[in-house]
PDB file of N, CA and C in Angstrom:
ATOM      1  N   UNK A   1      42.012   9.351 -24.930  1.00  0.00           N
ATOM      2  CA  UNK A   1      41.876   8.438 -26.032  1.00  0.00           C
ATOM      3  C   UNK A   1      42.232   9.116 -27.357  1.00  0.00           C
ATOM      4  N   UNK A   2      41.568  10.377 -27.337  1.00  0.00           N
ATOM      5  CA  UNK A   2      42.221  10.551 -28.650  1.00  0.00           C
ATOM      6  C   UNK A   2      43.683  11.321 -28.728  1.00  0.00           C
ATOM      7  N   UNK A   3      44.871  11.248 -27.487  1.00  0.00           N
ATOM      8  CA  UNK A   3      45.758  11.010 -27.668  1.00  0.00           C
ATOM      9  C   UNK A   3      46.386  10.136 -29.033  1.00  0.00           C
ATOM     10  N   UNK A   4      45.688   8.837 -28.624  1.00  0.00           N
ATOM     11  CA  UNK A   4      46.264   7.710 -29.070  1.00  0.00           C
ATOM     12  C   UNK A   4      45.943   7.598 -30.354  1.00  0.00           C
ATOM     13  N   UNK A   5      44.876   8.064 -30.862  1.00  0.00           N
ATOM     14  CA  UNK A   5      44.508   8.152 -31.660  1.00  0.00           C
ATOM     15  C   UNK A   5      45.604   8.893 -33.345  1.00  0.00           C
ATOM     16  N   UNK A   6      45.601   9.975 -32.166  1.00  0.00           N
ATOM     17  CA  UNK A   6      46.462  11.017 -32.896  1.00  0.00           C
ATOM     18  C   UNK A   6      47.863  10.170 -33.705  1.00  0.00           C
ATOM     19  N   UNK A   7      48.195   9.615 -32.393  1.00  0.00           N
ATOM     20  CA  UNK A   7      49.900   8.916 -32.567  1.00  0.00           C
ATOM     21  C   UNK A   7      49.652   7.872 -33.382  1.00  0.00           C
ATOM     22  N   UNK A   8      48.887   7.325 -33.768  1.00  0.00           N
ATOM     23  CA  UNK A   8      48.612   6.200 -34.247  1.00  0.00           C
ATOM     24  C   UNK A   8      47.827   6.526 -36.100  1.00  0.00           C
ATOM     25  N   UNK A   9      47.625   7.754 -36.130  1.00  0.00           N
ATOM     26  CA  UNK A   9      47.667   8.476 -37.341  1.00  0.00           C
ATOM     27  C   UNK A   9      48.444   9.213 -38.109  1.00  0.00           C
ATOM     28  N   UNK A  10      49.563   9.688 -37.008  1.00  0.00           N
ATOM     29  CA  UNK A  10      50.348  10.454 -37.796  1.00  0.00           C
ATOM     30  C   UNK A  10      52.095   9.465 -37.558  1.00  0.00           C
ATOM     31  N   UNK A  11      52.712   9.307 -36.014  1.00  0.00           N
ATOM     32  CA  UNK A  11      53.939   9.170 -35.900  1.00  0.00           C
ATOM     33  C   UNK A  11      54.045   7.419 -36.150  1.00  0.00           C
ATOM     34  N   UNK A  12      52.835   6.496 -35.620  1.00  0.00           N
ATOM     35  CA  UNK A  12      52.886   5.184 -35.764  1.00  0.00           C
ATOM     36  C   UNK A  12      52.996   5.132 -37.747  1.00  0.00           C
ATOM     37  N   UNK A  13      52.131   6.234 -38.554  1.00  0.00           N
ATOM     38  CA  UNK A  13      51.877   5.770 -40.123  1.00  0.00           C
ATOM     39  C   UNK A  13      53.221   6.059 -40.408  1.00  0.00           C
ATOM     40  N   UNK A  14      53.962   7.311 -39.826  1.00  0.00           N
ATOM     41  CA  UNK A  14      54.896   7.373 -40.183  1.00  0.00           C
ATOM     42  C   UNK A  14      56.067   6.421 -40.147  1.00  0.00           C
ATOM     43  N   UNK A  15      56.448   6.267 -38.650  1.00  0.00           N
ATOM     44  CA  UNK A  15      57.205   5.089 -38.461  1.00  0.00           C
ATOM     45  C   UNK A  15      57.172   3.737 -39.636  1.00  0.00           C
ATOM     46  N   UNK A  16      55.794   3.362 -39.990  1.00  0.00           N
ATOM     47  CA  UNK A  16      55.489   2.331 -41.037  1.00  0.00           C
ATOM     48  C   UNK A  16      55.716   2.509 -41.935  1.00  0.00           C
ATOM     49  N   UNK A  17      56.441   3.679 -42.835  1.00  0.00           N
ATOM     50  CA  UNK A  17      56.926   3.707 -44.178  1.00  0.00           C
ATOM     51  C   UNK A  17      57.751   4.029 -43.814  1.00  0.00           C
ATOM     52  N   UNK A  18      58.786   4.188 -42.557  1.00  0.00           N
ATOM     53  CA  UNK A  18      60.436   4.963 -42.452  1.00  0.00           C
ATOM     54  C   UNK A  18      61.018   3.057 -42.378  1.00  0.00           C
ATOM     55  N   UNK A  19      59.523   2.095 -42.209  1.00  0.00           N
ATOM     56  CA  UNK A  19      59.962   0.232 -41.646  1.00  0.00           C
ATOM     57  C   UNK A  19      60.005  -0.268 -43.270  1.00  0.00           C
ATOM     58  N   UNK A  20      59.287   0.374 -43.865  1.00  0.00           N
ATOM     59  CA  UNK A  20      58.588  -0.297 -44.923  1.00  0.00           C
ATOM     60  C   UNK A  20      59.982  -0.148 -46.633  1.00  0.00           C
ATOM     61  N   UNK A  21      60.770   1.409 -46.032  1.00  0.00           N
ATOM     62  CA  UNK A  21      61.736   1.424 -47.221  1.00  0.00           C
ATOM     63  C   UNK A  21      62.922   0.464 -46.782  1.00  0.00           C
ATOM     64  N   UNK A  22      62.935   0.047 -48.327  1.00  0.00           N
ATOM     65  CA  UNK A  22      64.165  -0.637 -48.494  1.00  0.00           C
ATOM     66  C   UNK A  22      65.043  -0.204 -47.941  1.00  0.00           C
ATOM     67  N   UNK A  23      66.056  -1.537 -47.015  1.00  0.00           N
ATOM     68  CA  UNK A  23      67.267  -0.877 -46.605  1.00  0.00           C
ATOM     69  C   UNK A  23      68.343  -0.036 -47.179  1.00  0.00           C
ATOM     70  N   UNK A  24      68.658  -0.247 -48.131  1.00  0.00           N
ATOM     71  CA  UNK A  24      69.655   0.139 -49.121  1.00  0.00           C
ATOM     72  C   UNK A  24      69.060   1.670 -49.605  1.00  0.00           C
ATOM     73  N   UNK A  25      68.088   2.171 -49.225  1.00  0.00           N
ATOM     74  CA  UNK A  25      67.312   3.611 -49.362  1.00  0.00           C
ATOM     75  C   UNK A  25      67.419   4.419 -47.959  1.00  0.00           C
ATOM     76  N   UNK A  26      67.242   3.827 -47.075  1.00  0.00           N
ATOM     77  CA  UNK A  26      67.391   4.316 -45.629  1.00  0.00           C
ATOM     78  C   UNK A  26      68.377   5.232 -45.622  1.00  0.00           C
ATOM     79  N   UNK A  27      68.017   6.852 -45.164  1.00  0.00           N
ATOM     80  CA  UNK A  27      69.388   7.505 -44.959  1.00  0.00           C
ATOM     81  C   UNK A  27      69.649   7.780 -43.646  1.00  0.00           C
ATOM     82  N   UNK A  28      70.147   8.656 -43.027  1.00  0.00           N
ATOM     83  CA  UNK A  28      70.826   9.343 -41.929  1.00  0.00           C
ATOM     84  C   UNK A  28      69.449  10.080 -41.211  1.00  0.00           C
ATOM     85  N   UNK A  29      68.686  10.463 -42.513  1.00  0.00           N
ATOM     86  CA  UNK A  29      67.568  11.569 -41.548  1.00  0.00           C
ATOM     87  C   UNK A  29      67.038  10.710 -41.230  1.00  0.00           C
ATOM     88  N   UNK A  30      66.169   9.502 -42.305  1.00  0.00           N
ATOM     89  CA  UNK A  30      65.840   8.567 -41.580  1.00  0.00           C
ATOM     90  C   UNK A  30      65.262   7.774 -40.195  1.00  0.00           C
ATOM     91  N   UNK A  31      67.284   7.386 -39.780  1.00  0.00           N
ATOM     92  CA  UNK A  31      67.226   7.198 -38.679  1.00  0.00           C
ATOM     93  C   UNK A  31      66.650   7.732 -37.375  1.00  0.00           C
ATOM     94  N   UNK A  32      67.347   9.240 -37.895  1.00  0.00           N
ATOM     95  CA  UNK A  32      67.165  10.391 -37.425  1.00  0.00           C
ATOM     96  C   UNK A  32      65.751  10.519 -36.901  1.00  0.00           C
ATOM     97  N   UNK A  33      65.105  10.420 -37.872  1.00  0.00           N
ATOM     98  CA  UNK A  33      63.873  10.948 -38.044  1.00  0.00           C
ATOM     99  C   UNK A  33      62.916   9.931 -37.266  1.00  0.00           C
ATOM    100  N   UNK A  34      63.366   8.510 -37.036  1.00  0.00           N
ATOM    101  CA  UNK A  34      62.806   6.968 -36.716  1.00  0.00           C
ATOM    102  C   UNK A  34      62.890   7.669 -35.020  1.00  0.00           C
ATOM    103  N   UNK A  35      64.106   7.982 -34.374  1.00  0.00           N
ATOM    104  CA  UNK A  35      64.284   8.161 -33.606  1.00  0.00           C
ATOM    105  C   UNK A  35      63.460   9.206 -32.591  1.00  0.00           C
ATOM    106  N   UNK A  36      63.159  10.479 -32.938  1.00  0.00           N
ATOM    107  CA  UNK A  36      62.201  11.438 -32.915  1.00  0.00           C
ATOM    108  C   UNK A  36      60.671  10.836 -32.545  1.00  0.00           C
ATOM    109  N   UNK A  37      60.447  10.407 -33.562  1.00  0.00           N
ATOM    110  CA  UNK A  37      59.288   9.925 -33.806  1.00  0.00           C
ATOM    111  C   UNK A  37      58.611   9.141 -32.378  1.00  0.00           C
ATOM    112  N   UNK A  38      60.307   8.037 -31.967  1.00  0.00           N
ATOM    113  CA  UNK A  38      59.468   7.249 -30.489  1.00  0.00           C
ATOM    114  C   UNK A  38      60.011   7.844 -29.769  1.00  0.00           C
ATOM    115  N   UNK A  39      60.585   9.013 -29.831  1.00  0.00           N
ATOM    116  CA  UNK A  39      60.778   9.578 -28.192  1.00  0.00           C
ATOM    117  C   UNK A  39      59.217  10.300 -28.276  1.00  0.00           C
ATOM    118  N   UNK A  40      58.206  11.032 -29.176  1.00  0.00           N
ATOM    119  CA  UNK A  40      57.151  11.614 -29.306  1.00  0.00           C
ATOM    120  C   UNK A  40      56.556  10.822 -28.535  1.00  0.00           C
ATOM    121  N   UNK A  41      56.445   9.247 -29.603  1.00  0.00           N
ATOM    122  CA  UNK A  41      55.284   8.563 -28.733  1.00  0.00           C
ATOM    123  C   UNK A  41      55.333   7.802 -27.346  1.00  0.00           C
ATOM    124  N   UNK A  42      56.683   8.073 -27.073  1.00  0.00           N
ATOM    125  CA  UNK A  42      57.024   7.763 -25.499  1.00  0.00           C
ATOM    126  C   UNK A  42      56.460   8.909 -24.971  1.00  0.00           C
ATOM    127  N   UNK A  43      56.483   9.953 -24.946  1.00  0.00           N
ATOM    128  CA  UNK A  43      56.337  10.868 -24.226  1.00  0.00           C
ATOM    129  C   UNK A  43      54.479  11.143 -24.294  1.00  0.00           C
ATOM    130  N   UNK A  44      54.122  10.924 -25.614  1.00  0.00           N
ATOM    131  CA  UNK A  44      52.567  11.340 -25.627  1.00  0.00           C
ATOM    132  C   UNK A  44      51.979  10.206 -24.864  1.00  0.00           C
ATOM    133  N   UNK A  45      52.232   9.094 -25.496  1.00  0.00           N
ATOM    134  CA  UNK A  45      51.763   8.012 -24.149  1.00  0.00           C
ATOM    135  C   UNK A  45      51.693   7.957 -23.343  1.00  0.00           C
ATOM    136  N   UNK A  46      52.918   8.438 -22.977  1.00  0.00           N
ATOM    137  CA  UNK A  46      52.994   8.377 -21.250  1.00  0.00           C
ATOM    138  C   UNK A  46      52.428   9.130 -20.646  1.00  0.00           C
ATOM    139  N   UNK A  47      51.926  10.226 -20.874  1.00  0.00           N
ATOM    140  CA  UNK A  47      51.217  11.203 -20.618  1.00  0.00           C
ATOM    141  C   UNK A  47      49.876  10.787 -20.724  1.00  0.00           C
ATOM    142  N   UNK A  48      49.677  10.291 -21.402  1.00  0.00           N
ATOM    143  CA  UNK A  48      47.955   9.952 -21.980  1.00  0.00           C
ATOM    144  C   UNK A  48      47.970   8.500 -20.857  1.00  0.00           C
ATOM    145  N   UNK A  49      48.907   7.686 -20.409  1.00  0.00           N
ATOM    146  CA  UNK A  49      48.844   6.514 -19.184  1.00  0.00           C
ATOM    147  C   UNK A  49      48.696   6.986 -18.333  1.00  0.00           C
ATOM    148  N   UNK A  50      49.295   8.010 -17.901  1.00  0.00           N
ATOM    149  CA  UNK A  50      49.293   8.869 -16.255  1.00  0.00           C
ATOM    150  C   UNK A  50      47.957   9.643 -16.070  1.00  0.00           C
ATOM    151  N   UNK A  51      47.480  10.131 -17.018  1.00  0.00           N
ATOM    152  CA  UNK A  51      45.915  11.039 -17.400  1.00  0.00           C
ATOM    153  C   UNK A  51      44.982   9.972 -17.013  1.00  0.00           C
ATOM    154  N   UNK A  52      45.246   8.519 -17.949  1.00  0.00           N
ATOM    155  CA  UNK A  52      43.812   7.651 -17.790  1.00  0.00           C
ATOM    156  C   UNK A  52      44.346   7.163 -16.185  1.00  0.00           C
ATOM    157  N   UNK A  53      44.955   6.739 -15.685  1.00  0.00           N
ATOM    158  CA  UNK A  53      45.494   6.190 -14.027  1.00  0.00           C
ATOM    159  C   UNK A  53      44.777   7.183 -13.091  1.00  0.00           C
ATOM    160  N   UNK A  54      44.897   8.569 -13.953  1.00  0.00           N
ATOM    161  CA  UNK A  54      44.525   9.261 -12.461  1.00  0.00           C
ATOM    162  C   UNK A  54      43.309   9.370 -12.544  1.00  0.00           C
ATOM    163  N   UNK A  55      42.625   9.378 -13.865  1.00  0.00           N
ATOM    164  CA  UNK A  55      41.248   9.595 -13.890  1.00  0.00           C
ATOM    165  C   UNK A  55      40.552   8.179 -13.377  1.00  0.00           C
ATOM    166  N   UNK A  56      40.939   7.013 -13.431  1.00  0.00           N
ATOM    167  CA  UNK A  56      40.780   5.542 -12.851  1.00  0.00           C
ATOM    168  C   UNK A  56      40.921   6.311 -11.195  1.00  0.00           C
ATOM    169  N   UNK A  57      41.735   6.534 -10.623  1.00  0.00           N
ATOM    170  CA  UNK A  57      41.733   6.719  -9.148  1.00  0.00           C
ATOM    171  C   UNK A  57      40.846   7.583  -8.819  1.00  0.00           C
ATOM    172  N   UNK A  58      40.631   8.772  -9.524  1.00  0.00           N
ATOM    173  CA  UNK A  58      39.598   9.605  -9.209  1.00  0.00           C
ATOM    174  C   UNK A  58      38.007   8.928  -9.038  1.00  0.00           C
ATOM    175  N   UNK A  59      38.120   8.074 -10.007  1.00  0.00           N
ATOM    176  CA  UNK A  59      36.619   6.876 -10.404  1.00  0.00           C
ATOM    177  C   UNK A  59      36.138   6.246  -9.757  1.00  0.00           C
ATOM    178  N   UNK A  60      37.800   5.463  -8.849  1.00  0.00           N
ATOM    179  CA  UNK A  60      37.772   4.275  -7.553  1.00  0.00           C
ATOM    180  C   UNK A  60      37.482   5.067  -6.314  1.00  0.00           C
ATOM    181  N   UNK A  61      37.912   6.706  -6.014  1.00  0.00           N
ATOM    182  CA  UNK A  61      37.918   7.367  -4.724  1.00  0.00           C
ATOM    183  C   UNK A  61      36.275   7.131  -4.601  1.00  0.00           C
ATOM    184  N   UNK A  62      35.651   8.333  -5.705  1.00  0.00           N
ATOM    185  CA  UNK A  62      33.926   8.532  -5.795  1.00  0.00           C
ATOM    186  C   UNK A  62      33.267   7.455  -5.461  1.00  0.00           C
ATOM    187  N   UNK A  63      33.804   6.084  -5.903  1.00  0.00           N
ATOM    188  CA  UNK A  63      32.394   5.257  -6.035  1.00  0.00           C
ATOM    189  C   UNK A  63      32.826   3.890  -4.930  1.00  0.00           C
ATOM    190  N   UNK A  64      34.008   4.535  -4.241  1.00  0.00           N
ATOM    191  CA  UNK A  64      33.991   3.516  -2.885  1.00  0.00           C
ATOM    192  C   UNK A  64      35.003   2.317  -3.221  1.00  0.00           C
ATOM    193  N   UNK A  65      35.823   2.080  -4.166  1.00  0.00           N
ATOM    194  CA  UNK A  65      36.752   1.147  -4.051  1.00  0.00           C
ATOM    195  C   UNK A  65      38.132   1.121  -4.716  1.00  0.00           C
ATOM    196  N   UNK A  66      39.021  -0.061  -4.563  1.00  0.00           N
ATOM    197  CA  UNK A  66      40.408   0.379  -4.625  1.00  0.00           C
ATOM    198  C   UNK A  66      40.994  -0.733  -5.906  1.00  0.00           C
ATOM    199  N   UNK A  67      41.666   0.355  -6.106  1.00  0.00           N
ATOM    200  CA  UNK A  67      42.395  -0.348  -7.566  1.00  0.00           C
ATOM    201  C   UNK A  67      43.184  -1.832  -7.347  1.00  0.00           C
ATOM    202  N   UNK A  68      43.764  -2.512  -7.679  1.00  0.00           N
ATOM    203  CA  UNK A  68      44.702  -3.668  -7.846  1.00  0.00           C
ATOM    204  C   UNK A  68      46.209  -3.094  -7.919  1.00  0.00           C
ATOM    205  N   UNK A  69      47.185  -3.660  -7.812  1.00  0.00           N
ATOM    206  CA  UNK A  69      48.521  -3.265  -8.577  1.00  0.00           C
ATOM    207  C   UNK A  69      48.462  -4.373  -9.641  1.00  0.00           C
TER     208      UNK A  69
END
């Protein structure tokens, strides 16, 4: 959880002022920089989805029952 937390303080605030400048201000790093940003939170997420899944299966093994798809 506090993955999400993290991303959602630093690369999501960021992202929101790289959305928030005027187009006609937007440069190259920018983009650049827009780009970076969601490969981070692709990657921290996804990591932090696969962490809570396994800790869910670990939860369902112990206490006797089985997940859904």
């Amino acid at each position: 959880m506090s993955e999400f937390k993290e991303i959602a303080a630093n690369e999501y605030a960021e992202l929101i002022y790289i959305y928030l400048k005027p187009a006609d201000d937007l440069s190259d790093s920018d983009y650049d920089r827009w780009d970076v940003l969601i490969a981070e939170i692709d990657k921290v997420e996804g990591e932090s989805n696969d962490n809570f899944l396994e800790a869910q299966k670990q939860f369902a093994a112990q206490y006797g029952f089985s997940l859904g798809d």
